[in-house]
C-alpha atoms as a PDB file:
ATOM      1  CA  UNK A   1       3.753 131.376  89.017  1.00  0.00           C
ATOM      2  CA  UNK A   2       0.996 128.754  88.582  1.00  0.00           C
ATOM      3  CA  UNK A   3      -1.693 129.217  85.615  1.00  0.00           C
ATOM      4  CA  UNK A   4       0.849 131.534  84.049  1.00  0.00           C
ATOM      5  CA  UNK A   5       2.416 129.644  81.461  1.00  0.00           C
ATOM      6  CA  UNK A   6      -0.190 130.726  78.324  1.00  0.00           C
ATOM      7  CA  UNK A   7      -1.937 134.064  77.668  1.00  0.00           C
ATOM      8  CA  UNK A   8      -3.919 133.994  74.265  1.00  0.00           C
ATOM      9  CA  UNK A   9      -3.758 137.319  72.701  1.00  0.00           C
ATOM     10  CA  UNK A  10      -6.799 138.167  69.408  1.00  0.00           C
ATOM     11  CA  UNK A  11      -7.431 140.689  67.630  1.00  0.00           C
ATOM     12  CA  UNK A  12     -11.324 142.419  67.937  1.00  0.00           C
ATOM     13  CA  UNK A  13     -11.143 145.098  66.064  1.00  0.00           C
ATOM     14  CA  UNK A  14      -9.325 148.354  64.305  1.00  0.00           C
ATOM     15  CA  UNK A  15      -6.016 148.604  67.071  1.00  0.00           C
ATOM     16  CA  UNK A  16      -7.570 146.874  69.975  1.00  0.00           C
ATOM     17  CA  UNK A  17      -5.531 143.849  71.277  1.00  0.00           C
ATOM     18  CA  UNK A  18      -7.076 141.658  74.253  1.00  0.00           C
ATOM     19  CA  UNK A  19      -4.982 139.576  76.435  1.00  0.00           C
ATOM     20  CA  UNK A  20      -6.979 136.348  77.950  1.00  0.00           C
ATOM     21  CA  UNK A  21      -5.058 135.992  80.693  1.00  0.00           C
ATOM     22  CA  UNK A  22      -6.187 133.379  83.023  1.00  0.00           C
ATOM     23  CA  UNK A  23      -9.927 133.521  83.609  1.00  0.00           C
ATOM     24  CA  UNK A  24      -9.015 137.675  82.856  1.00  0.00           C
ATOM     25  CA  UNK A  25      -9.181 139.665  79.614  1.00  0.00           C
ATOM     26  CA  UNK A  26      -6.933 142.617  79.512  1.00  0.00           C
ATOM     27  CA  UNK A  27      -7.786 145.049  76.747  1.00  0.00           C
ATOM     28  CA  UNK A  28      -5.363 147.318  75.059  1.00  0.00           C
ATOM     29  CA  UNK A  29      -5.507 149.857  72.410  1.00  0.00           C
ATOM     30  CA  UNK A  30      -3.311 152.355  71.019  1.00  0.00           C
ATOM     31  CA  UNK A  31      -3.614 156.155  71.232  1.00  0.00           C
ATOM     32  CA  UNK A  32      -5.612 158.380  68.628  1.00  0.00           C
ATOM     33  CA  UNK A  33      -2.249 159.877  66.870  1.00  0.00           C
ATOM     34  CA  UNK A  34      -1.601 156.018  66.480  1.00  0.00           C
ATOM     35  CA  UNK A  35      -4.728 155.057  64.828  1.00  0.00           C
ATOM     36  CA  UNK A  36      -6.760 153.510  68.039  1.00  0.00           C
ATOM     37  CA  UNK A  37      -9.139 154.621  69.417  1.00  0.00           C
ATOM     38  CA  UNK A  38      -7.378 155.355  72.735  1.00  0.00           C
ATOM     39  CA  UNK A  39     -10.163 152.984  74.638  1.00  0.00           C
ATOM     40  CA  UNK A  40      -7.487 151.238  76.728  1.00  0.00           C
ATOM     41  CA  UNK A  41      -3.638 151.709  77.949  1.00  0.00           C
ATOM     42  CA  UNK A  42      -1.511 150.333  74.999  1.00  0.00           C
ATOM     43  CA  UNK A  43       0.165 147.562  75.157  1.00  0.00           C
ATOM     44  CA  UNK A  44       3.197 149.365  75.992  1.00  0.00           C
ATOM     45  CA  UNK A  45       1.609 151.660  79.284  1.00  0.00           C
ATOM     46  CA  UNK A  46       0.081 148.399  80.488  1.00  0.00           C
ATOM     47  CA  UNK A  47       3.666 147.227  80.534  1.00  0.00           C
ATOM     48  CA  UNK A  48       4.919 150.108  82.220  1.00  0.00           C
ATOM     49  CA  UNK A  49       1.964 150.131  84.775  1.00  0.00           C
ATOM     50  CA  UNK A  50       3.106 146.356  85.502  1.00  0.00           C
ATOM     51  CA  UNK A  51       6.414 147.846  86.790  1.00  0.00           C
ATOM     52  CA  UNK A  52       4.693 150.322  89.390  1.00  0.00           C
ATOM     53  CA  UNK A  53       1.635 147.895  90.372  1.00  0.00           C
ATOM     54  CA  UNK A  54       4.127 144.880  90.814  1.00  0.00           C
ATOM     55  CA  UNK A  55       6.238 147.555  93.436  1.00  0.00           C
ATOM     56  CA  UNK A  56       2.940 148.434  94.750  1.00  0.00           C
ATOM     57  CA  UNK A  57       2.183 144.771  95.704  1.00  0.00           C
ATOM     58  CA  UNK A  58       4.811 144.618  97.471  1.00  0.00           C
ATOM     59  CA  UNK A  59       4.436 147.899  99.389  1.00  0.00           C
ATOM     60  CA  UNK A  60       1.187 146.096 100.368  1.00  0.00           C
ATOM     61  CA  UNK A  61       2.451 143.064 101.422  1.00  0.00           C
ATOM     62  CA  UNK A  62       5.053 144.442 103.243  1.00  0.00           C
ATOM     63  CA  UNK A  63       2.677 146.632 105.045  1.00  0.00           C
ATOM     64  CA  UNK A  64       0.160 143.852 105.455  1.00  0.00           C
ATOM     65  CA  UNK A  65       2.787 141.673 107.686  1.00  0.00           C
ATOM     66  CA  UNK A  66       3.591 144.682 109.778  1.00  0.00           C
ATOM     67  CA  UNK A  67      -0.049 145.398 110.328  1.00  0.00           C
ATOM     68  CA  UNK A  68       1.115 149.239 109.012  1.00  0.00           C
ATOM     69  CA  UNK A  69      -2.189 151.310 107.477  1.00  0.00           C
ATOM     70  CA  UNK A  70      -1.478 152.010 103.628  1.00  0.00           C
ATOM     71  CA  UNK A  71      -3.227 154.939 103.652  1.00  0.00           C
ATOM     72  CA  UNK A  72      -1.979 157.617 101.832  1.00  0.00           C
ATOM     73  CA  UNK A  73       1.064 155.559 100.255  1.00  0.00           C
ATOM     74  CA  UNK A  74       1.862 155.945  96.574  1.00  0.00           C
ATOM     75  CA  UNK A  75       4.239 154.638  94.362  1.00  0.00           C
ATOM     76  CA  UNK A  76       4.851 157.019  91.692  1.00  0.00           C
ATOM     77  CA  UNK A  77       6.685 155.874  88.416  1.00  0.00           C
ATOM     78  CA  UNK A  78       8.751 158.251  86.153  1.00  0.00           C
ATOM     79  CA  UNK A  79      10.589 156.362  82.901  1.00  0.00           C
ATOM     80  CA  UNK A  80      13.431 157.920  81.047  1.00  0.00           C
ATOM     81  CA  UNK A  81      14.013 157.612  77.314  1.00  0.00           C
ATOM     82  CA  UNK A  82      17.610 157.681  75.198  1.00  0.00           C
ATOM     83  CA  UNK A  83      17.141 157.783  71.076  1.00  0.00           C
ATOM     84  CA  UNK A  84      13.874 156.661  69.379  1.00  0.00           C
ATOM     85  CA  UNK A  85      11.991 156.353  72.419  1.00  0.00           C
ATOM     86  CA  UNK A  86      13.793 153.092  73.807  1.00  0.00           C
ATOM     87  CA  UNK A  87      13.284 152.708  77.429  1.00  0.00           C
ATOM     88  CA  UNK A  88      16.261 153.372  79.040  1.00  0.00           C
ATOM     89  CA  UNK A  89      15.410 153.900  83.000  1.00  0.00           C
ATOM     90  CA  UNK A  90      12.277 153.435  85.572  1.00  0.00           C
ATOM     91  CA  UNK A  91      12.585 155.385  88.720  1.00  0.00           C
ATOM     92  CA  UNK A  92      10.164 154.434  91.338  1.00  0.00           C
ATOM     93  CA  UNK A  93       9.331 156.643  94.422  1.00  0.00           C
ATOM     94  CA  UNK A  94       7.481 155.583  97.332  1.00  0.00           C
ATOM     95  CA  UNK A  95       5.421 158.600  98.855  1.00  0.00           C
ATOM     96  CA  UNK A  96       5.206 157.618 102.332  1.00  0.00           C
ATOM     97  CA  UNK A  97       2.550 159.668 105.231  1.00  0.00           C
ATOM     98  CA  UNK A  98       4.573 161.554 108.279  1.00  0.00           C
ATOM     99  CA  UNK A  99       3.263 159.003 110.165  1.00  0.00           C
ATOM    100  CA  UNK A 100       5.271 155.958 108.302  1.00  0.00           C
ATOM    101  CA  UNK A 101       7.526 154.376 110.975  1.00  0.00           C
ATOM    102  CA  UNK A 102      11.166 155.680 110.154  1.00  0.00           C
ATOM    103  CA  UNK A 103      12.606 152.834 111.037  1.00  0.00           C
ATOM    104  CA  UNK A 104      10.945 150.947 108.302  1.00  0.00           C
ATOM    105  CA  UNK A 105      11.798 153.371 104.995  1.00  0.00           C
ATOM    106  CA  UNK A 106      14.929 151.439 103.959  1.00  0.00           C
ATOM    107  CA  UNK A 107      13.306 147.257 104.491  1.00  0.00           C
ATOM    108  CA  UNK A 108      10.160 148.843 102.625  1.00  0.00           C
ATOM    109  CA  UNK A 109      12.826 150.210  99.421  1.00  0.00           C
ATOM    110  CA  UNK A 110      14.881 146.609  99.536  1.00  0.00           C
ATOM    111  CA  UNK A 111      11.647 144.675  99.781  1.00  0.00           C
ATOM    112  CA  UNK A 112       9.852 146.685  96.307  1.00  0.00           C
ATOM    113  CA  UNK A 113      13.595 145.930  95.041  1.00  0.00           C
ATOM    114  CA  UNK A 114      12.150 142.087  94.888  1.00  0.00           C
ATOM    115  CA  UNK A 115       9.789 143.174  92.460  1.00  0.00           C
ATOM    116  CA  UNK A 116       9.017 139.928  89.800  1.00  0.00           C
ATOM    117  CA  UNK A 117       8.362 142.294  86.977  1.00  0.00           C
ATOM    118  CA  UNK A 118      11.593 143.917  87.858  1.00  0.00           C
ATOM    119  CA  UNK A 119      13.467 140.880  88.172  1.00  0.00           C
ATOM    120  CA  UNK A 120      12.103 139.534  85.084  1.00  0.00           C
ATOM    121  CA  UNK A 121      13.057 142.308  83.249  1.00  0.00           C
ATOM    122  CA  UNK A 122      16.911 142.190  84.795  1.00  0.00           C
ATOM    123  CA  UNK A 123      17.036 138.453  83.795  1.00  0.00           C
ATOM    124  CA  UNK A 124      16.203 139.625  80.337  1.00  0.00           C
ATOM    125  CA  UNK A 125      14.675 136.374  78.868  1.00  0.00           C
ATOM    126  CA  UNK A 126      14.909 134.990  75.536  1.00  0.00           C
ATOM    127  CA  UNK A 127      12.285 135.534  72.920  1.00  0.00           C
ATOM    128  CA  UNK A 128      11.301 133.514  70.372  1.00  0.00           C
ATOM    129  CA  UNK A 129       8.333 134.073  67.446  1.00  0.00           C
ATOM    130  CA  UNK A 130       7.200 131.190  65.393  1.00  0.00           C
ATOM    131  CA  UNK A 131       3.886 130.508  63.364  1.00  0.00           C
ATOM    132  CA  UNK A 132       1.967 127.656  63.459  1.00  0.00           C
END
């Protein structure tokens, strides 16, 4: 992905965290039980929303080449959780109008299978923290 190889991440104020990413700042905050002031997703929802937009995209583009409407199409995400809270599943449904063609339902689920956040995720990459 080109331009994506630094975001710079600061600190504002109280629990707010902004992301510059690209010519973008993405603003996160946590929830009131957590001490924010619950005036953005936190970091971890935007990562969660990543999941379902990035399947969404690809609804999209898949629709896009077919010249199909997208009207009415959701992707609705519901995550599953083992002990303290760890992430342990993301089910993804695609809510499709009557008048989807049948004949496309199973190309549109193995094309939102090619997901990059998804992948990345399955590749599970190395991280690293250092100072400087």
């Amino acid at each position: 992905m080109a331009g994506s190889n630094e975001i710079v991440v600061t600190l504002p104020k109280n629990r707010r965290i902004d992301a510059q990413v690209g010519p973008h700042v993405v603003h996160t905050d946590q929830p009131l039980d957590n001490g924010g002031e619950d005036s953005a997703p936190s970091p971890f929802q935007l990562f969660l929303a990543s999941i379902g937009t990035c399947a969404g995209i690809f609804v999209q583009g898949f629709c896009a080449k077919r010249e199909l409407p997208t009207d009415g199409i959701r992707v609705v995400q519901h995550m599953s959780y083992g002990e303290g809270g760890v992430l342990t599943g993301v089910d993804l449904k695609l809510e499709l109008p009557a008048s989807f063609p049948e004949k496309y339902k199973e190309a549109l689920i193995r094309t939102v299978d090619q997901c990059s956040v998804k992948k990345a995720i399955a590749a599970q990459p190395k991280f690293t923290v250092t100072t400087s």
